[in-house]
C-alpha atoms as a PDB file:
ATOM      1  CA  UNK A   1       0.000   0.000   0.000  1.00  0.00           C
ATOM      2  CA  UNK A   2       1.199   3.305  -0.972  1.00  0.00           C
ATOM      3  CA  UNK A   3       2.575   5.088   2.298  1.00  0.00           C
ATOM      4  CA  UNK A   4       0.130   8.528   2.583  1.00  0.00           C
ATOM      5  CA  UNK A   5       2.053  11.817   3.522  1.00  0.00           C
ATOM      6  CA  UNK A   6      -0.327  14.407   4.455  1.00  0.00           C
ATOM      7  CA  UNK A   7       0.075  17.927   3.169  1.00  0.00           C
ATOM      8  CA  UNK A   8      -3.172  20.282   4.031  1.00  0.00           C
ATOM      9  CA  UNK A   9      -3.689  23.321   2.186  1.00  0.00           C
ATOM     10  CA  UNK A  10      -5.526  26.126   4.795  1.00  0.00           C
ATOM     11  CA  UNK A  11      -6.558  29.013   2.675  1.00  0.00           C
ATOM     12  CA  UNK A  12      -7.609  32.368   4.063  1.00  0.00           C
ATOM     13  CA  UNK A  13      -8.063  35.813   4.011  1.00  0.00           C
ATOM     14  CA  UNK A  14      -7.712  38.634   6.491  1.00  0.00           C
ATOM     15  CA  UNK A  15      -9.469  36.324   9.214  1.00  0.00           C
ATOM     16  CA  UNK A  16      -6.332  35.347  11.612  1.00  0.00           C
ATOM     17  CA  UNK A  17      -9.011  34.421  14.992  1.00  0.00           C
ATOM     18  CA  UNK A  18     -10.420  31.670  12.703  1.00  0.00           C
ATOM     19  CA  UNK A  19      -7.306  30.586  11.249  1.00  0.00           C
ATOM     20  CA  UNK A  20      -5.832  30.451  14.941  1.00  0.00           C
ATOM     21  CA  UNK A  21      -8.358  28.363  15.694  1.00  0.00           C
ATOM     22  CA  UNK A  22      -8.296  25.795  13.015  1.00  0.00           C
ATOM     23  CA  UNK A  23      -4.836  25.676  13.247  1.00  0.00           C
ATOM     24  CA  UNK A  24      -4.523  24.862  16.867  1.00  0.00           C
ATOM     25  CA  UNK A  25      -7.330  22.167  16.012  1.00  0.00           C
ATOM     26  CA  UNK A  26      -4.457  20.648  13.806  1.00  0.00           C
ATOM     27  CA  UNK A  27      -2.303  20.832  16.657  1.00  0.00           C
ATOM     28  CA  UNK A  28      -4.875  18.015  18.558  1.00  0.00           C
ATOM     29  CA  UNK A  29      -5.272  16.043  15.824  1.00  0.00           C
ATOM     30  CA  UNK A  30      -4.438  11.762  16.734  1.00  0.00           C
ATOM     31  CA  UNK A  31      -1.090  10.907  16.964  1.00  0.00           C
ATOM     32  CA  UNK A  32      -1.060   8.300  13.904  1.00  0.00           C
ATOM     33  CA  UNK A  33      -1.618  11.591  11.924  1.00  0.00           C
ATOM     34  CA  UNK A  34       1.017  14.349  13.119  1.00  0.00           C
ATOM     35  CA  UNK A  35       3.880  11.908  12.255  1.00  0.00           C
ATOM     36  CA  UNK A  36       3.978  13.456   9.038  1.00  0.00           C
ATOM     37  CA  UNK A  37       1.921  16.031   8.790  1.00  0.00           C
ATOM     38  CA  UNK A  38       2.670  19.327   7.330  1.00  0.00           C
ATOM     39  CA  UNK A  39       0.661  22.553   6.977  1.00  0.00           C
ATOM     40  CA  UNK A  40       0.470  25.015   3.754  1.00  0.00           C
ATOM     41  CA  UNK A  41      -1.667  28.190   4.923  1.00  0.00           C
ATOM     42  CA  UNK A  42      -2.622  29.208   1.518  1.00  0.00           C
ATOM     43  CA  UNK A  43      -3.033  32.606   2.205  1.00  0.00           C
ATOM     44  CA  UNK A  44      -5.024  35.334  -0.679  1.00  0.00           C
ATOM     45  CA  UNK A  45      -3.075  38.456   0.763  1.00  0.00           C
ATOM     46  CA  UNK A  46      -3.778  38.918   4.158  1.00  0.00           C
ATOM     47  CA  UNK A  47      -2.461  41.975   6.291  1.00  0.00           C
ATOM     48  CA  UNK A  48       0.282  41.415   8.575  1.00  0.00           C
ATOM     49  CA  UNK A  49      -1.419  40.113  11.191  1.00  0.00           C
ATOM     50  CA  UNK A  50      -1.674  36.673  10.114  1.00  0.00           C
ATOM     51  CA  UNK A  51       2.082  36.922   8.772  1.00  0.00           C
ATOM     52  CA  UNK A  52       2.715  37.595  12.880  1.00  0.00           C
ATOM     53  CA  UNK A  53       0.535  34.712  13.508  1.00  0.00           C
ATOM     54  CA  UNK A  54       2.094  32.020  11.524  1.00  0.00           C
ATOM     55  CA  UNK A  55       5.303  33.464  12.922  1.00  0.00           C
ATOM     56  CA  UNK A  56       4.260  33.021  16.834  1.00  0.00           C
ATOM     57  CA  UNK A  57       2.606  29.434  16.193  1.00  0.00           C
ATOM     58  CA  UNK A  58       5.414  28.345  14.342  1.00  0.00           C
ATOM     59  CA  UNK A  59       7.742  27.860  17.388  1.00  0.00           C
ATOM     60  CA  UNK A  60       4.675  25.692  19.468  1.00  0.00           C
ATOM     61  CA  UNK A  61       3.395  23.458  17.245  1.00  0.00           C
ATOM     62  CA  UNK A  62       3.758  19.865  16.422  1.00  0.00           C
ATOM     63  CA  UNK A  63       3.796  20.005  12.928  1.00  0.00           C
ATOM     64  CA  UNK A  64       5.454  21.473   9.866  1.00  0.00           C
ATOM     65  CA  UNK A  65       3.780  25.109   9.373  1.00  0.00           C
ATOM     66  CA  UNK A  66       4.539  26.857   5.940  1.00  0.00           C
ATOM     67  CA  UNK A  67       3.209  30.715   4.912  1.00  0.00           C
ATOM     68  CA  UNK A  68       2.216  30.577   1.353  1.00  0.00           C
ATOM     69  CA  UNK A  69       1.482  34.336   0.381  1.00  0.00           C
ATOM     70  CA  UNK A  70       0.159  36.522  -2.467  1.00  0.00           C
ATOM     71  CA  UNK A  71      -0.561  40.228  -3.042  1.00  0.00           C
ATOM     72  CA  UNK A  72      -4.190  41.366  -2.356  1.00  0.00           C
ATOM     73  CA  UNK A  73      -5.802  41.360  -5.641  1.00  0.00           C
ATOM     74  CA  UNK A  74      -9.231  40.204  -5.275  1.00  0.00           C
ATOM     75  CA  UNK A  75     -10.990  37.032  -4.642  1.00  0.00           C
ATOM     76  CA  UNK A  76      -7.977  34.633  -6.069  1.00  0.00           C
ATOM     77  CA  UNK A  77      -8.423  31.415  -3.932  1.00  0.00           C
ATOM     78  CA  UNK A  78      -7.504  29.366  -6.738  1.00  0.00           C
ATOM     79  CA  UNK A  79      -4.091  30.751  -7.487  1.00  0.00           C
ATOM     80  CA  UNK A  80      -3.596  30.723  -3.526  1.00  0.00           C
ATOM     81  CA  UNK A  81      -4.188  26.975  -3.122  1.00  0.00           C
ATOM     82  CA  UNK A  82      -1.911  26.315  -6.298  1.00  0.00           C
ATOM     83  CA  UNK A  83       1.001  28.011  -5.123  1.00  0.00           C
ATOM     84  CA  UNK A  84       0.256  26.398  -2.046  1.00  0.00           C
ATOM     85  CA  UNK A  85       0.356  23.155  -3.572  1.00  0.00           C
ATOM     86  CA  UNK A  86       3.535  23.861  -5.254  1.00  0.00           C
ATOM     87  CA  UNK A  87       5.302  24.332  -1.836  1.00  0.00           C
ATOM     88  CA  UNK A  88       4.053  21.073  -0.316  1.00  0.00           C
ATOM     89  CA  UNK A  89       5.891  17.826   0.553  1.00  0.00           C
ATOM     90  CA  UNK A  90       3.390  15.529   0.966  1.00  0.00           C
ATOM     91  CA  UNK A  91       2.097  13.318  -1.612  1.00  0.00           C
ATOM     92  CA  UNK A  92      -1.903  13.438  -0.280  1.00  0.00           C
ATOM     93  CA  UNK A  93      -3.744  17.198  -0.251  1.00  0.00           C
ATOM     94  CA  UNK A  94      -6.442  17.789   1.798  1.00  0.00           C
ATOM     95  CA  UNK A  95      -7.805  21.298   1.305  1.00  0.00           C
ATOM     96  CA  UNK A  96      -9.469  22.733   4.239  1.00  0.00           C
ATOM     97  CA  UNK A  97     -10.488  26.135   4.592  1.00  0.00           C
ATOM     98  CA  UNK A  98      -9.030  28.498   7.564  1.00  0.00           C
ATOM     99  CA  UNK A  99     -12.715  29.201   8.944  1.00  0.00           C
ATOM    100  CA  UNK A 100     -13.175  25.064   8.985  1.00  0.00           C
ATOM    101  CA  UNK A 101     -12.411  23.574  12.265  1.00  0.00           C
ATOM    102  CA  UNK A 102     -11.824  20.095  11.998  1.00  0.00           C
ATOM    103  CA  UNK A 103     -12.466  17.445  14.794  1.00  0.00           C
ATOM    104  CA  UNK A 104      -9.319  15.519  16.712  1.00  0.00           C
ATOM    105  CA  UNK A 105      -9.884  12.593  13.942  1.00  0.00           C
ATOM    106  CA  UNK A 106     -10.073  14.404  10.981  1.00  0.00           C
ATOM    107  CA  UNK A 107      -6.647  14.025   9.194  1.00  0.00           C
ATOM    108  CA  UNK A 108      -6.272  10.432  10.457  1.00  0.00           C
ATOM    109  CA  UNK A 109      -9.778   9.802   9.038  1.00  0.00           C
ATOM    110  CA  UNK A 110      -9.015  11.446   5.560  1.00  0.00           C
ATOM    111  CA  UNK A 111      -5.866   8.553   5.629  1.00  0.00           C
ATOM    112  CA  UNK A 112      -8.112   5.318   5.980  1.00  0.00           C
ATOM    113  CA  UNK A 113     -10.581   6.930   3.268  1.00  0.00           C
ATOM    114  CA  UNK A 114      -7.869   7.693   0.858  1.00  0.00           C
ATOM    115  CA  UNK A 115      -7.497   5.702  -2.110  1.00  0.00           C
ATOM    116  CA  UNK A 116      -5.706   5.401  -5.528  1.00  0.00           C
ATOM    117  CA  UNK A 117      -8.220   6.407  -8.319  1.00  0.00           C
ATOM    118  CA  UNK A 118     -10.031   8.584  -6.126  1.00  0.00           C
ATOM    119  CA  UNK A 119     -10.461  11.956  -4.204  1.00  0.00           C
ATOM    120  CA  UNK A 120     -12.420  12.435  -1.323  1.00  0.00           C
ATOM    121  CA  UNK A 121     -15.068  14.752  -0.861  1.00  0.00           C
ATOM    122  CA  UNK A 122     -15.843  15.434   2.745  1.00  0.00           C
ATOM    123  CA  UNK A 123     -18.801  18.177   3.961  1.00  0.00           C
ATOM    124  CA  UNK A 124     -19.504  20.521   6.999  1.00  0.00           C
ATOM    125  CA  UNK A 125     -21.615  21.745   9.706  1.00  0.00           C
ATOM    126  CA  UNK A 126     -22.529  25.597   9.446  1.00  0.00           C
ATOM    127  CA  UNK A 127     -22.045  27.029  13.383  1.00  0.00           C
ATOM    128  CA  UNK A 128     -24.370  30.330  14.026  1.00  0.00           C
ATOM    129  CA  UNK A 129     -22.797  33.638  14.711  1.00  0.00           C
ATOM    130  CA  UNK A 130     -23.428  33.450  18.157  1.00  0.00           C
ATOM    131  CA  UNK A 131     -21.396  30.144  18.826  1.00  0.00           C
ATOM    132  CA  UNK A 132     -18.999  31.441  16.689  1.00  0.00           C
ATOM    133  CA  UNK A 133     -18.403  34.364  18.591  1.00  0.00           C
ATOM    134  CA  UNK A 134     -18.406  32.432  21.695  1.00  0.00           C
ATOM    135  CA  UNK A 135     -15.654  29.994  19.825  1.00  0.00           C
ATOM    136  CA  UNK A 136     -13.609  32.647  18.903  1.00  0.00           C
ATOM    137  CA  UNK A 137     -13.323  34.578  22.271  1.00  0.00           C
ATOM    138  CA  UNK A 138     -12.693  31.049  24.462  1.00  0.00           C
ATOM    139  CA  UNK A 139     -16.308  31.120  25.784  1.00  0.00           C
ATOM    140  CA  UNK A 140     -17.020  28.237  24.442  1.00  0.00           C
ATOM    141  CA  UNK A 141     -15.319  24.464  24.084  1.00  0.00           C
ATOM    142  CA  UNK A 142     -16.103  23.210  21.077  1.00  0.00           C
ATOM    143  CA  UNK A 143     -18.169  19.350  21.949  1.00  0.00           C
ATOM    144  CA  UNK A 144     -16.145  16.439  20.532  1.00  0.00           C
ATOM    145  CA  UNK A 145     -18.773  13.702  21.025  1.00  0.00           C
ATOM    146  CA  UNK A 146     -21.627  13.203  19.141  1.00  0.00           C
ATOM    147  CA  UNK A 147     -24.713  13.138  21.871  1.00  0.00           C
ATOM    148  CA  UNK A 148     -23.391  16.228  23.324  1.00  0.00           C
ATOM    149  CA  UNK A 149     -24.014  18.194  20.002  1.00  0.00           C
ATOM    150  CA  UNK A 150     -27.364  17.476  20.854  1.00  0.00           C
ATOM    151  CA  UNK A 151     -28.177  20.349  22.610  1.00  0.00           C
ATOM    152  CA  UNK A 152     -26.309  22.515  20.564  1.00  0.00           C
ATOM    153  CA  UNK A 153     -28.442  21.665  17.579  1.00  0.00           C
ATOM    154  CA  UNK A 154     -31.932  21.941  19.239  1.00  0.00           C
ATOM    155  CA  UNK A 155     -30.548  25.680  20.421  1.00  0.00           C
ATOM    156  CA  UNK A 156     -29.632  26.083  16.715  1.00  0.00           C
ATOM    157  CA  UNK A 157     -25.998  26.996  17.318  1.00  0.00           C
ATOM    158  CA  UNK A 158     -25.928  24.013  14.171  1.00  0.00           C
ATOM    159  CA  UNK A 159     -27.740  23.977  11.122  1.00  0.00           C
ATOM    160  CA  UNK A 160     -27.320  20.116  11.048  1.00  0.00           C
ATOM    161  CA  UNK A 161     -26.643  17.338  13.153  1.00  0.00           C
ATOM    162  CA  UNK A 162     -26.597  13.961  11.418  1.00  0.00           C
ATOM    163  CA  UNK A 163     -22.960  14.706   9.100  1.00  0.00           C
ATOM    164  CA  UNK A 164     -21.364  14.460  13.147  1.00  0.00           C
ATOM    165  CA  UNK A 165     -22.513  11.222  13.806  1.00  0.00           C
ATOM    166  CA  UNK A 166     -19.493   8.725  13.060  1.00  0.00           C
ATOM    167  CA  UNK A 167     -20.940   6.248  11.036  1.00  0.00           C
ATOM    168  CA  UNK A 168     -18.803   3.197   9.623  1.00  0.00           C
ATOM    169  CA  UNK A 169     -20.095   3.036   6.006  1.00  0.00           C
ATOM    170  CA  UNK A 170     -19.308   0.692   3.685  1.00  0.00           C
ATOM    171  CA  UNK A 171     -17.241   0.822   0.575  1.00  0.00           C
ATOM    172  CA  UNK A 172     -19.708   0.880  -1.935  1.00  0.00           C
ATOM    173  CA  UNK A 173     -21.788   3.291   0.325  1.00  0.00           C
ATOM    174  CA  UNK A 174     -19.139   5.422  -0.280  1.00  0.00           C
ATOM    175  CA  UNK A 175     -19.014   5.263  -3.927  1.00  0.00           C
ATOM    176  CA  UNK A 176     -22.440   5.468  -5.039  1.00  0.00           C
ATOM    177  CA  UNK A 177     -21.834   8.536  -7.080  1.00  0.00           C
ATOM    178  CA  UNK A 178     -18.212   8.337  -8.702  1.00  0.00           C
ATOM    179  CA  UNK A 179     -18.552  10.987 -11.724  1.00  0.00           C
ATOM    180  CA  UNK A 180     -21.080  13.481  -9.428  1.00  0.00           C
ATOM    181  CA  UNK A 181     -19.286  16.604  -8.950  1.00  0.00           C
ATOM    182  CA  UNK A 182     -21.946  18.571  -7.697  1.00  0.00           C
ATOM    183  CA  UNK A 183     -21.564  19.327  -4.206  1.00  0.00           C
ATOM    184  CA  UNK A 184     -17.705  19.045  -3.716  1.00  0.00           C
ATOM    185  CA  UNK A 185     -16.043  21.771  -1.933  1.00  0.00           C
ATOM    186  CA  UNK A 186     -12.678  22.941  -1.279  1.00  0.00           C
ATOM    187  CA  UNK A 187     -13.053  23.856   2.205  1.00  0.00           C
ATOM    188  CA  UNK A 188     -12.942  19.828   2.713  1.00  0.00           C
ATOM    189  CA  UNK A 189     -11.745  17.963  -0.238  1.00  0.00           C
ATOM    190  CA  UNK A 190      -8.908  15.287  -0.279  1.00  0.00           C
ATOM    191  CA  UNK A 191      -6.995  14.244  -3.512  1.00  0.00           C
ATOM    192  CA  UNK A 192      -3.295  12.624  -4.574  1.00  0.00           C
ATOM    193  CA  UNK A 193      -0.812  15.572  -5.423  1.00  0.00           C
ATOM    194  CA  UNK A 194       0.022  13.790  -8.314  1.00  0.00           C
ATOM    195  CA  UNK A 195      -4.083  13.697  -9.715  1.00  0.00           C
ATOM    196  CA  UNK A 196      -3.967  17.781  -9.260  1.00  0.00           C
ATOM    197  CA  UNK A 197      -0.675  18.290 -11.092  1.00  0.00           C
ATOM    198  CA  UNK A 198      -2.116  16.153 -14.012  1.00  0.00           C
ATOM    199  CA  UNK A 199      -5.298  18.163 -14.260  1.00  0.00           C
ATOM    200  CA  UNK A 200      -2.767  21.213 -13.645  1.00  0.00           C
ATOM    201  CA  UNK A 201      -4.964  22.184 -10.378  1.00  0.00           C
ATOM    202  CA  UNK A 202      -7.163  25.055 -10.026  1.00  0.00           C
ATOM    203  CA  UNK A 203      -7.830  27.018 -13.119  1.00  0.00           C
ATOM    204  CA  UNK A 204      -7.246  30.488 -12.068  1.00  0.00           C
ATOM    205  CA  UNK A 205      -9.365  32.295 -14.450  1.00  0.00           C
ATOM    206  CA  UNK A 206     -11.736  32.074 -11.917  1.00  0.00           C
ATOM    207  CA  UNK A 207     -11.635  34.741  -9.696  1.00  0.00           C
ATOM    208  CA  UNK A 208     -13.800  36.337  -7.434  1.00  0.00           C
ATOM    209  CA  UNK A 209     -15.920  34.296  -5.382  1.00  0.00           C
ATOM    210  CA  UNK A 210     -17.529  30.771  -6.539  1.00  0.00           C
ATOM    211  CA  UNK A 211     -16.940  27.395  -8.909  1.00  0.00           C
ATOM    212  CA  UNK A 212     -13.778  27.259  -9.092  1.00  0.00           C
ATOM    213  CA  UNK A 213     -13.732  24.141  -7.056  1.00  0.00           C
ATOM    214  CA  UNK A 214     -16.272  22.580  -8.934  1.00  0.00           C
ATOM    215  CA  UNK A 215     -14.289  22.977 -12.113  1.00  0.00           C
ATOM    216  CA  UNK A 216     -11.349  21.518 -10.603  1.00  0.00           C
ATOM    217  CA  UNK A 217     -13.761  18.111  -9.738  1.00  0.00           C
ATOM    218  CA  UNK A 218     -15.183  18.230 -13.152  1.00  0.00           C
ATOM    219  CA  UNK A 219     -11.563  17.987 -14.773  1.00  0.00           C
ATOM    220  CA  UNK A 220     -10.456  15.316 -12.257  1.00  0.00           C
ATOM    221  CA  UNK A 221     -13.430  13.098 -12.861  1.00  0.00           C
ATOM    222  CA  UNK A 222     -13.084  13.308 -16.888  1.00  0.00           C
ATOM    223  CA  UNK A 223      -9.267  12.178 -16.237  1.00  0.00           C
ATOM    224  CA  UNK A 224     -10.594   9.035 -14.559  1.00  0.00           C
ATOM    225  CA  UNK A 225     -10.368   9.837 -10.865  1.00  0.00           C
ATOM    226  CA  UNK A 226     -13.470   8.844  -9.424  1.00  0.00           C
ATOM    227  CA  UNK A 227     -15.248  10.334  -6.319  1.00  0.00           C
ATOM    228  CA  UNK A 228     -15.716   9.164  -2.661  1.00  0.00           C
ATOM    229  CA  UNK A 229     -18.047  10.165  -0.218  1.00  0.00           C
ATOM    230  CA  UNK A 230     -16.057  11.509   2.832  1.00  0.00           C
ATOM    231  CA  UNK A 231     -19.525  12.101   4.918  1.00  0.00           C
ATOM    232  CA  UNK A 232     -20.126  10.303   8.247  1.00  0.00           C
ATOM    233  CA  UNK A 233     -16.111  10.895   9.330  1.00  0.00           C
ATOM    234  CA  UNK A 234     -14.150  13.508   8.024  1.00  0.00           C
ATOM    235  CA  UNK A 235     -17.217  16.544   8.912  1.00  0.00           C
ATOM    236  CA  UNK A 236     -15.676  20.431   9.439  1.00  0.00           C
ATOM    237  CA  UNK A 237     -17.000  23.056  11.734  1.00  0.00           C
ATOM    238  CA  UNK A 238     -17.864  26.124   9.349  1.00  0.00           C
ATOM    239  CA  UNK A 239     -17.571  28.942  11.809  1.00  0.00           C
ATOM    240  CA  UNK A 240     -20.096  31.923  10.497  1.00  0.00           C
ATOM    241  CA  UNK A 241     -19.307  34.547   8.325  1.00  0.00           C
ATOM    242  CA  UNK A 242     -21.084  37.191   6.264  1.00  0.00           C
ATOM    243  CA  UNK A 243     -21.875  36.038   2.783  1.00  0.00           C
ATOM    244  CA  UNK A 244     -18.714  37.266   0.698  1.00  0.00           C
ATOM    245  CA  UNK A 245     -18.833  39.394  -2.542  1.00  0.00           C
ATOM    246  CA  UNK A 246     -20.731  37.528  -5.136  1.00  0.00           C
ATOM    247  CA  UNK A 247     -20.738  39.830  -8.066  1.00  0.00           C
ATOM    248  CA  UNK A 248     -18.402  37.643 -10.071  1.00  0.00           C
ATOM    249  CA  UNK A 249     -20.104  34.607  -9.595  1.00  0.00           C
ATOM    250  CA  UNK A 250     -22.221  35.194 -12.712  1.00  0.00           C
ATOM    251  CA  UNK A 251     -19.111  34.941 -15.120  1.00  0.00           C
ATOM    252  CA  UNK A 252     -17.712  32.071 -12.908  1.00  0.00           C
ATOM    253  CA  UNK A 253     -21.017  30.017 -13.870  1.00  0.00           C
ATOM    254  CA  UNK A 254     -20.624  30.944 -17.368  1.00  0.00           C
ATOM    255  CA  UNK A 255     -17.104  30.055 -17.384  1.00  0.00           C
ATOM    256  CA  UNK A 256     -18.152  26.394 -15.646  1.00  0.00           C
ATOM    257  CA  UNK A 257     -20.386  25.799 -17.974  1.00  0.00           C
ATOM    258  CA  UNK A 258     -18.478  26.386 -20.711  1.00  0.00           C
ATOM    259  CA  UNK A 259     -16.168  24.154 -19.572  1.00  0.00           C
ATOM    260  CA  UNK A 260     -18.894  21.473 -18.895  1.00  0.00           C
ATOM    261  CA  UNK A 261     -19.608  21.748 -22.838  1.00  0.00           C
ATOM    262  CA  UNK A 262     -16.392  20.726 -23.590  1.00  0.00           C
ATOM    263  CA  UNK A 263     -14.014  17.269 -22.483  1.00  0.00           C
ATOM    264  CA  UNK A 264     -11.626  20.013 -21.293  1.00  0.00           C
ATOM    265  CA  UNK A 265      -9.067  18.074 -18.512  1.00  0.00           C
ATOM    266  CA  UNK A 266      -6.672  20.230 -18.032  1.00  0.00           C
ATOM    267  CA  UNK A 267      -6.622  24.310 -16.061  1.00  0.00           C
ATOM    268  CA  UNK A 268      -5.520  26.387 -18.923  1.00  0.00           C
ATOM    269  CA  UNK A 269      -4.102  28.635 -16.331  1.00  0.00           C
ATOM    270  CA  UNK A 270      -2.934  26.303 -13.295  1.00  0.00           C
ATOM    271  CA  UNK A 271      -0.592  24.888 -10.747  1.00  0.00           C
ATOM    272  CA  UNK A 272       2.176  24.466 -13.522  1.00  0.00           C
ATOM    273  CA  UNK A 273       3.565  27.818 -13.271  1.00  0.00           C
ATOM    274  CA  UNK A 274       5.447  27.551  -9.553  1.00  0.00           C
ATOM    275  CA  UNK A 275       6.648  23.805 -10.026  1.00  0.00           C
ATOM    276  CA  UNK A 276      10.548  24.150 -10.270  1.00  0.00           C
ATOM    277  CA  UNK A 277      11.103  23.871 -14.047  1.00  0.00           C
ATOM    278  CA  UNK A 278      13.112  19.940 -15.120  1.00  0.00           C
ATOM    279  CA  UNK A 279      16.558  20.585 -15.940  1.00  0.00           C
ATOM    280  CA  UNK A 280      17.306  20.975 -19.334  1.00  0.00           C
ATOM    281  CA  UNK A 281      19.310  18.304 -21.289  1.00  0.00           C
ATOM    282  CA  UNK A 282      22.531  19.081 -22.757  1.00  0.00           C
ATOM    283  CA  UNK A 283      22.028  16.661 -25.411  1.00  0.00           C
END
């Protein structure tokens, strides 16, 4: 079995209390997991704050933390997460978003669902502003079993409940919909480094807010990597946020489905550009 090296790709924006957060979440995850883990915060040119951040949490915790930066110029999450890519080690990605707060399990849980052929497609529970708050300024400890959500829910601090319950699905559960890329998200999306250098990653002429993670699925799924259903173990937190700028999202959809008219495979503009060019013969 090939041995899995986990490299996650954080991305984020100007929000260094929720990064903190999922960060130090990281930090907790099992033991089986921060053997080799390593951290890319895919950051979309953020102020200097979370430049000081990285800096401080650097020297505490247990696992390889890198500071992948761009200039501020607009919505470009794509390019973010591709240069973030570039920089990583690891031969697994597991993009996570740096408002998504995963549970202690949730990298060692990506590992036992990861598979050649496939990426993973996990999902996530949207918190309230409220509990977010409450999160954010240590007034609240985040529950980490599943019948203590409970109450949480029925005080709708959660808009769901079931994606926390730890079910043990089988296989073919898990791969009832192999070519469905509806629904997949980067905030919680696993796939082999090698699969998103062969599609060329994220197509960054999407910018501004929206679909460019859906293109990215609909180009690996055409290249014959299949999708698996991450739900019922590898859920996310989604801490609240107010709805971002959406006034690009009109040419985004146009651009997706153009691209869903087509057998197009590879990002015209992608991850290629900050791979260290092969030497060049001298033959």
């Amino acid at each position: 079995m090939l041995a899995i090296q986990p490299s996650l790709i954080v991305t984020t924006y100007n929000r260094p209390d929720a990064l903190k957060r999922v960060l130090l979440a990281l930090a907790q995850q099992q033991a089986i997991a921060l053997q080799t883990l390593e951290i890319i915060v895919a950051d979309d040119g953020s102020r200097v704050e979370t430049a000081y951040l990285i800096q401080q949490l650097q020297k505490t915790l247990p696992y390889r933390l890198v500071h992948s930066w761009q200039t501020d110029d607009g919505f470009r999450a794509g390019m973010a997460r591709n240069r973030a890519v570039a920089k990583a080690t690891g031969n697994y990605c597991i993009f996570l978003d740096g408002d998504c707060i995963p549970r202690p399990d949730f990298v060692a849980q990506h590992i036992k669902l990861a598979e050649v052929g496939y990426f993973v497609a996990g999902n996530r529970v949207l918190l309230s502003e409220r509990f977010t708050q409450a999160v954010l300024q240590d007034r609240m400890i985040i529950p980490q079993h599943f019948w203590t959500w409970w109450r949480t829910y029925w005080q709708g601090d959660i808009n769901r409940l079931l994606p926390l319950y730890p079910l043990p699905m089988p296989t073919y559960w898990r791969k009832r919909y192999l070519d469905r890329w509806q629904g997949a998200k980067t905030c919680n999306l696993a796939v082999w480094r090698t699969d998103f250098l062969a599609v060329n990653g994220f197509d960054e002429q999407f910018q501004g807010w929206g679909h460019e993670d859906a293109d990215l699925v609909v180009r690996l799924i055409r290249a014959g990597i299949k999708r698996k259903d991450g739900r019922f173990a590898v859920p996310v937190l989604h801490l609240w946020h107010p709805e971002q700028d959406r006034s690009q999202e009109p040419a985004n959809i146009a651009r997706l489905q153009a691209i869903l008219a087509t057998k197009t495979t590879v990002a015209t503009v992608g991850v290629n550009q900050y791979l260290p060019s092969p030497p060049v013969s001298e033959t």
